[in-house]
C-alpha atoms as a PDB file:
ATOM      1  CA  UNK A   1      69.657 130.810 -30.615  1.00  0.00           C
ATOM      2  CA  UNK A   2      68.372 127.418 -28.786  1.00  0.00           C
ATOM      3  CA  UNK A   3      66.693 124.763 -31.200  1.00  0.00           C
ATOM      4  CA  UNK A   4      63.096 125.947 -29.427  1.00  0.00           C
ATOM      5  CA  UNK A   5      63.675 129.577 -30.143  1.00  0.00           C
ATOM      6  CA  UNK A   6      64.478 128.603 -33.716  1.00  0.00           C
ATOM      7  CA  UNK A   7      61.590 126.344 -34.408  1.00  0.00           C
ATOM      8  CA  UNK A   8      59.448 129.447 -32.868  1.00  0.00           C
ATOM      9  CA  UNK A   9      60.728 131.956 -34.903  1.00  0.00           C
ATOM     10  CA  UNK A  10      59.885 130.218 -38.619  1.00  0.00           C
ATOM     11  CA  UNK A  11      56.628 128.507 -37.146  1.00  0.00           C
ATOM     12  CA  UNK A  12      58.274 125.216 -38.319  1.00  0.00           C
ATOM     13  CA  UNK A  13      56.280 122.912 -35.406  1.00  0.00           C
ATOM     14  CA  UNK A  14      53.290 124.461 -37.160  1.00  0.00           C
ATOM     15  CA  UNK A  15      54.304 123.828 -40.943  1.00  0.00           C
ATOM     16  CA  UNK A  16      55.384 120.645 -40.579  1.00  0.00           C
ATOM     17  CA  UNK A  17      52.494 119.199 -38.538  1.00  0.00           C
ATOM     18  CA  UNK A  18      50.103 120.839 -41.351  1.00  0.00           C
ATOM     19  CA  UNK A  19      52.524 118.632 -43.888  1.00  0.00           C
ATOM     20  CA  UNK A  20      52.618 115.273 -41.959  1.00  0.00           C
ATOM     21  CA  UNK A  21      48.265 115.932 -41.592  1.00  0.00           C
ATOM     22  CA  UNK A  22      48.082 116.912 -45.277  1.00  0.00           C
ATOM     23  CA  UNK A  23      50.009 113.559 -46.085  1.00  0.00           C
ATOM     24  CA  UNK A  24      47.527 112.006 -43.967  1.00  0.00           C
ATOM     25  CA  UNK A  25      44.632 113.101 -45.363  1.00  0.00           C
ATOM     26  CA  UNK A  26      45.907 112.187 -48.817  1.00  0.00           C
ATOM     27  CA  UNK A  27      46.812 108.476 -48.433  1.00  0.00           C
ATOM     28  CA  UNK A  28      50.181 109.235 -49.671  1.00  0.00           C
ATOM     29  CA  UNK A  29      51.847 106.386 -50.931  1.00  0.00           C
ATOM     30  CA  UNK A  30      55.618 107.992 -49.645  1.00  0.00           C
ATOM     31  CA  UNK A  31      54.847 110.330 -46.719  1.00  0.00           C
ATOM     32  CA  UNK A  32      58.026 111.838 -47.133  1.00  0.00           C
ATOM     33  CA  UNK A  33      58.820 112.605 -50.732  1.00  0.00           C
ATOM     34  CA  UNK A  34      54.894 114.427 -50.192  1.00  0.00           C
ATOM     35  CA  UNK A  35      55.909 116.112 -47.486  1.00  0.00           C
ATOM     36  CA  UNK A  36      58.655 117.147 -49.011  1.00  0.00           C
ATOM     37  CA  UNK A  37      56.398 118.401 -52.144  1.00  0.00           C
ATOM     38  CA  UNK A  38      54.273 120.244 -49.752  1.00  0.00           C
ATOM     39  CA  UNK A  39      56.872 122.459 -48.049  1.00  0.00           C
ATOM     40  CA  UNK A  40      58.566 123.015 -51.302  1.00  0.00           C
ATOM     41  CA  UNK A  41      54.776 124.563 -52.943  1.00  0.00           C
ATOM     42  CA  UNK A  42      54.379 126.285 -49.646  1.00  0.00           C
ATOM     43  CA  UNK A  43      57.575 128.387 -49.612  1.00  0.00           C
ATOM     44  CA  UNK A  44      57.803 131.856 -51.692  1.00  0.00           C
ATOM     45  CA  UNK A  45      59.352 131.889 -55.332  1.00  0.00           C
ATOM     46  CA  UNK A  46      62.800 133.398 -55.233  1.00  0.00           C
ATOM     47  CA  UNK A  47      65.352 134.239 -57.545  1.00  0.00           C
ATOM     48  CA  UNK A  48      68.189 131.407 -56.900  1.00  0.00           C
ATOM     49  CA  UNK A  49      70.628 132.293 -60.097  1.00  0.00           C
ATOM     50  CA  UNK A  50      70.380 134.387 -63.701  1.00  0.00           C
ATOM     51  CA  UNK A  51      72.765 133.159 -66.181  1.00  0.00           C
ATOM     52  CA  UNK A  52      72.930 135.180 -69.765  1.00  0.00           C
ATOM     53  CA  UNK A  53      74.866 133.536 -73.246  1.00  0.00           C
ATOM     54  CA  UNK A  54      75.089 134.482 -76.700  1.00  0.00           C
ATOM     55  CA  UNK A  55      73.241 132.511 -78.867  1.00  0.00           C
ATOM     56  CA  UNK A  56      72.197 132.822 -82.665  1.00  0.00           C
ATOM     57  CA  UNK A  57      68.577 133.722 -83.025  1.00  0.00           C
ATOM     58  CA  UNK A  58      67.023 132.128 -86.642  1.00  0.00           C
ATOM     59  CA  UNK A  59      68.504 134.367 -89.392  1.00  0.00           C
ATOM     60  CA  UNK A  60      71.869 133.797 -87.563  1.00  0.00           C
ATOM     61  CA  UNK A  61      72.187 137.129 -85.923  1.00  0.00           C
ATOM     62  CA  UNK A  62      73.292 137.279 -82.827  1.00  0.00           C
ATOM     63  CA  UNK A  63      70.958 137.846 -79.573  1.00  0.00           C
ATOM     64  CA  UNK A  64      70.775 137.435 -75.765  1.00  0.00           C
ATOM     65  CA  UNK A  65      69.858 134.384 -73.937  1.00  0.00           C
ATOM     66  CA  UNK A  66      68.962 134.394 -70.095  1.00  0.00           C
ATOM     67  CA  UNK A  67      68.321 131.377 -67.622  1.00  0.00           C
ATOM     68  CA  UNK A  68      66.333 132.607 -64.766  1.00  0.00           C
ATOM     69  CA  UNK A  69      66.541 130.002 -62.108  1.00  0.00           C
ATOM     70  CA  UNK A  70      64.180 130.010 -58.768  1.00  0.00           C
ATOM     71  CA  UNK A  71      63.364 127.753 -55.911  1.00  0.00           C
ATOM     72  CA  UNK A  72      60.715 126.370 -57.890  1.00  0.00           C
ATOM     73  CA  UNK A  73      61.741 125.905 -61.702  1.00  0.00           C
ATOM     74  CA  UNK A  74      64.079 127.154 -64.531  1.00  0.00           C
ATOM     75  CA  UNK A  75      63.105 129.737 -66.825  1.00  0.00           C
ATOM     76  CA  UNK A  76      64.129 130.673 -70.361  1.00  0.00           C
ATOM     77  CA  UNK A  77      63.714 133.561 -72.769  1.00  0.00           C
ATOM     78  CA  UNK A  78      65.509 135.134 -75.468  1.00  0.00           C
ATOM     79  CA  UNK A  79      65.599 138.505 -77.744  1.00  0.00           C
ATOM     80  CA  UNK A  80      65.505 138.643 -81.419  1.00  0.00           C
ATOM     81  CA  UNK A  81      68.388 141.582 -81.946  1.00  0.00           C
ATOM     82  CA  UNK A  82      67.246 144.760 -82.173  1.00  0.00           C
ATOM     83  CA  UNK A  83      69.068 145.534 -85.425  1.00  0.00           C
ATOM     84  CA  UNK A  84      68.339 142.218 -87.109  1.00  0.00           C
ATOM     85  CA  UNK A  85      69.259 141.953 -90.897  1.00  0.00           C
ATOM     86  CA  UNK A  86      67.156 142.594 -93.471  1.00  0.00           C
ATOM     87  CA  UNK A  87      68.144 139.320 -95.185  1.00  0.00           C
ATOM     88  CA  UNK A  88      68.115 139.540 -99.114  1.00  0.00           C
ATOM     89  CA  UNK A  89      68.045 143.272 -99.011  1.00  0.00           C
ATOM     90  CA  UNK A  90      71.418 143.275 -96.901  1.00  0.00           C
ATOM     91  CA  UNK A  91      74.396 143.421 -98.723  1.00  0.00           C
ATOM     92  CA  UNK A  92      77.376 140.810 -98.068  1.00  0.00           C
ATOM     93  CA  UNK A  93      79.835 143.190 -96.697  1.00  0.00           C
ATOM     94  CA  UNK A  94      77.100 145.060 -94.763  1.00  0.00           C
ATOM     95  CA  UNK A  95      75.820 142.156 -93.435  1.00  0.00           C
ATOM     96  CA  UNK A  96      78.809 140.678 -91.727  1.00  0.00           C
ATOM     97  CA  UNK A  97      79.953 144.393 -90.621  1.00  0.00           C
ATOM     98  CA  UNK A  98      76.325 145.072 -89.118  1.00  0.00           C
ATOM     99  CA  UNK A  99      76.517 141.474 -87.729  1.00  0.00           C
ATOM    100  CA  UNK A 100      79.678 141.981 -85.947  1.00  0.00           C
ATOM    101  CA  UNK A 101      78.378 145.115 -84.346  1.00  0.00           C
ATOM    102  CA  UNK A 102      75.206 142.991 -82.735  1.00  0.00           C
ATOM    103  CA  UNK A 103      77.584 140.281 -81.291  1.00  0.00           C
ATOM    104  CA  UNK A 104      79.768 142.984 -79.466  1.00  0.00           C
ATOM    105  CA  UNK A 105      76.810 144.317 -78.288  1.00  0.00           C
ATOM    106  CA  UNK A 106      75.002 141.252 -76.939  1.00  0.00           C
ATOM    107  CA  UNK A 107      78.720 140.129 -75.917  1.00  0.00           C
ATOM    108  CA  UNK A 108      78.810 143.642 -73.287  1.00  0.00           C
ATOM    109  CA  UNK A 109      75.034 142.703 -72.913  1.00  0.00           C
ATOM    110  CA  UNK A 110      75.612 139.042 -71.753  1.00  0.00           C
ATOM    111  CA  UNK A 111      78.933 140.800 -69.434  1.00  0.00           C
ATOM    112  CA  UNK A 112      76.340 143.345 -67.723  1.00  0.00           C
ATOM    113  CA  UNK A 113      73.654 140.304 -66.785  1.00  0.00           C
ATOM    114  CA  UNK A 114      75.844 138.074 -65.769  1.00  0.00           C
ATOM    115  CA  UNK A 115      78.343 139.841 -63.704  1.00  0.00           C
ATOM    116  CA  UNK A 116      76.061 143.018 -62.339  1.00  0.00           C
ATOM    117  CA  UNK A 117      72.337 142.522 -62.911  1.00  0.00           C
ATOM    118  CA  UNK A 118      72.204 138.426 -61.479  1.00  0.00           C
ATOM    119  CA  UNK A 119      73.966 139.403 -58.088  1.00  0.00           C
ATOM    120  CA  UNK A 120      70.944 142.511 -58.106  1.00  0.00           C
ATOM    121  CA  UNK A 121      68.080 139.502 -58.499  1.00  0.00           C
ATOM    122  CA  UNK A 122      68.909 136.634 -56.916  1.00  0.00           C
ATOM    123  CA  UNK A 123      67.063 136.678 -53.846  1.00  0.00           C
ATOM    124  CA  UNK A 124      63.782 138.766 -55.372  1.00  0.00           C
ATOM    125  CA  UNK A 125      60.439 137.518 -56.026  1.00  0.00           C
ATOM    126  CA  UNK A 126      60.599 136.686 -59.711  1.00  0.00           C
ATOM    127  CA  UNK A 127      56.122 138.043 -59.641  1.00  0.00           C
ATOM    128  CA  UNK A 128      57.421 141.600 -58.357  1.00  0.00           C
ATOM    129  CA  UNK A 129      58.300 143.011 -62.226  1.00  0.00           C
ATOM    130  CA  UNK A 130      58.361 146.408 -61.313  1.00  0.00           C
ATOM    131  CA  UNK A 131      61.227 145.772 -58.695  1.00  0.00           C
ATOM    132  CA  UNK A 132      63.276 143.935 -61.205  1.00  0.00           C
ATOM    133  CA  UNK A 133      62.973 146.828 -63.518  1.00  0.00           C
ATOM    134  CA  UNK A 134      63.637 149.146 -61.188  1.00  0.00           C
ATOM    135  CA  UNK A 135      66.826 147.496 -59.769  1.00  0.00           C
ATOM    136  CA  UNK A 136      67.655 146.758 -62.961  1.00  0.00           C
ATOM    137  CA  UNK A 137      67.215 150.146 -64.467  1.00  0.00           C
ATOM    138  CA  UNK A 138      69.529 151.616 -61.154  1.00  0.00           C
ATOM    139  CA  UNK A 139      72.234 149.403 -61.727  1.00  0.00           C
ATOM    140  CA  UNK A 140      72.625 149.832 -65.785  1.00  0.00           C
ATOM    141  CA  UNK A 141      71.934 154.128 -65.138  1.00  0.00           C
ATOM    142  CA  UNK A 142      69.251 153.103 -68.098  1.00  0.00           C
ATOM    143  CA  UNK A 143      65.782 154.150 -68.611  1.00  0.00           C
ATOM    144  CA  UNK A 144      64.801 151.285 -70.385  1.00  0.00           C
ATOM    145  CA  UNK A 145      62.475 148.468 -68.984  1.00  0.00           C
ATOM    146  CA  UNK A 146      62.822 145.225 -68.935  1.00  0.00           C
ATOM    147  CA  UNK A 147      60.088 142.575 -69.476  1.00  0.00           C
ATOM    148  CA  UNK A 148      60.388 139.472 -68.133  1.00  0.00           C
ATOM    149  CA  UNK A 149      56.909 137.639 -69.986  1.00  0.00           C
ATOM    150  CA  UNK A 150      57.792 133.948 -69.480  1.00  0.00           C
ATOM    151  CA  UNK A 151      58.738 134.461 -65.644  1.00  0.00           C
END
């Protein structure tokens, strides 16, 4: 593919001449670092990278953390665990048993994000939910959605 044919194809002459006239227009102090601003607003959101850890939510149970990186910005959000303790009502034993239990299951939780479900994303608009829960949902063989509120 020649440079021409290139430059056709992703209407770059056009983009960048709207740029370099919206600098223009602006007075920009550093006509580059706005153009550069502009393009970057321009393009489409997508899903660069999703990263999942353990963490300890506030009554030190375990629960899932997730990093959902785009083009545009990072993203964060966690889950309180679903079987949380009941604090003074949980026994000592029961407590530690029923808190080993949630780490190995936010442990295989934090395995299936980071090694299936972030190859599935990255690439996706991080706006089209019901996609993400469906790919999601196809790759785990689970039923269950998936909401994604802070993306």
């Amino acid at each position: 593919m020649s440079v021409q044919e290139y430059l056709g194809k992703h209407l770059l002459s056009r983009k960048s001449e709207e740029a370099l006239n919206t600098a223009v227009r602006a007075k920009a102090p550093n006509p580059a670092l706005f153009i550069v601003g502009h393009m970057r607003r321009e393009a489409p959101t997508v899903i660069t990278r999703v990263r999942a850890r353990q963490i300890l939510d506030g009554r030190s149970a375990p629960a899932v953390e997730v990093e959902l990186h785009t083009n545009k910005a990072v993203h964060r959000a966690s889950t309180a665990s679903v079987g949380a303790l009941e604090g003074a009502a949980a026994d000592a034993a029961g407590a530690s048993e029923r808190r080993k239990f949630l780490a190995r299951g936010v442990a295989y939780a934090v395995r299936v994000i980071n090694d299936k479900v972030s190859e599935a994303l990255v690439g996706m608009d991080p706006q089209q939910q019901t996609q993400i829960d469906q790919a999601i949902m196809h790759l785990t063989g689970r039923a269950t959605r998936f909401h994604s509120t802070s993306i």
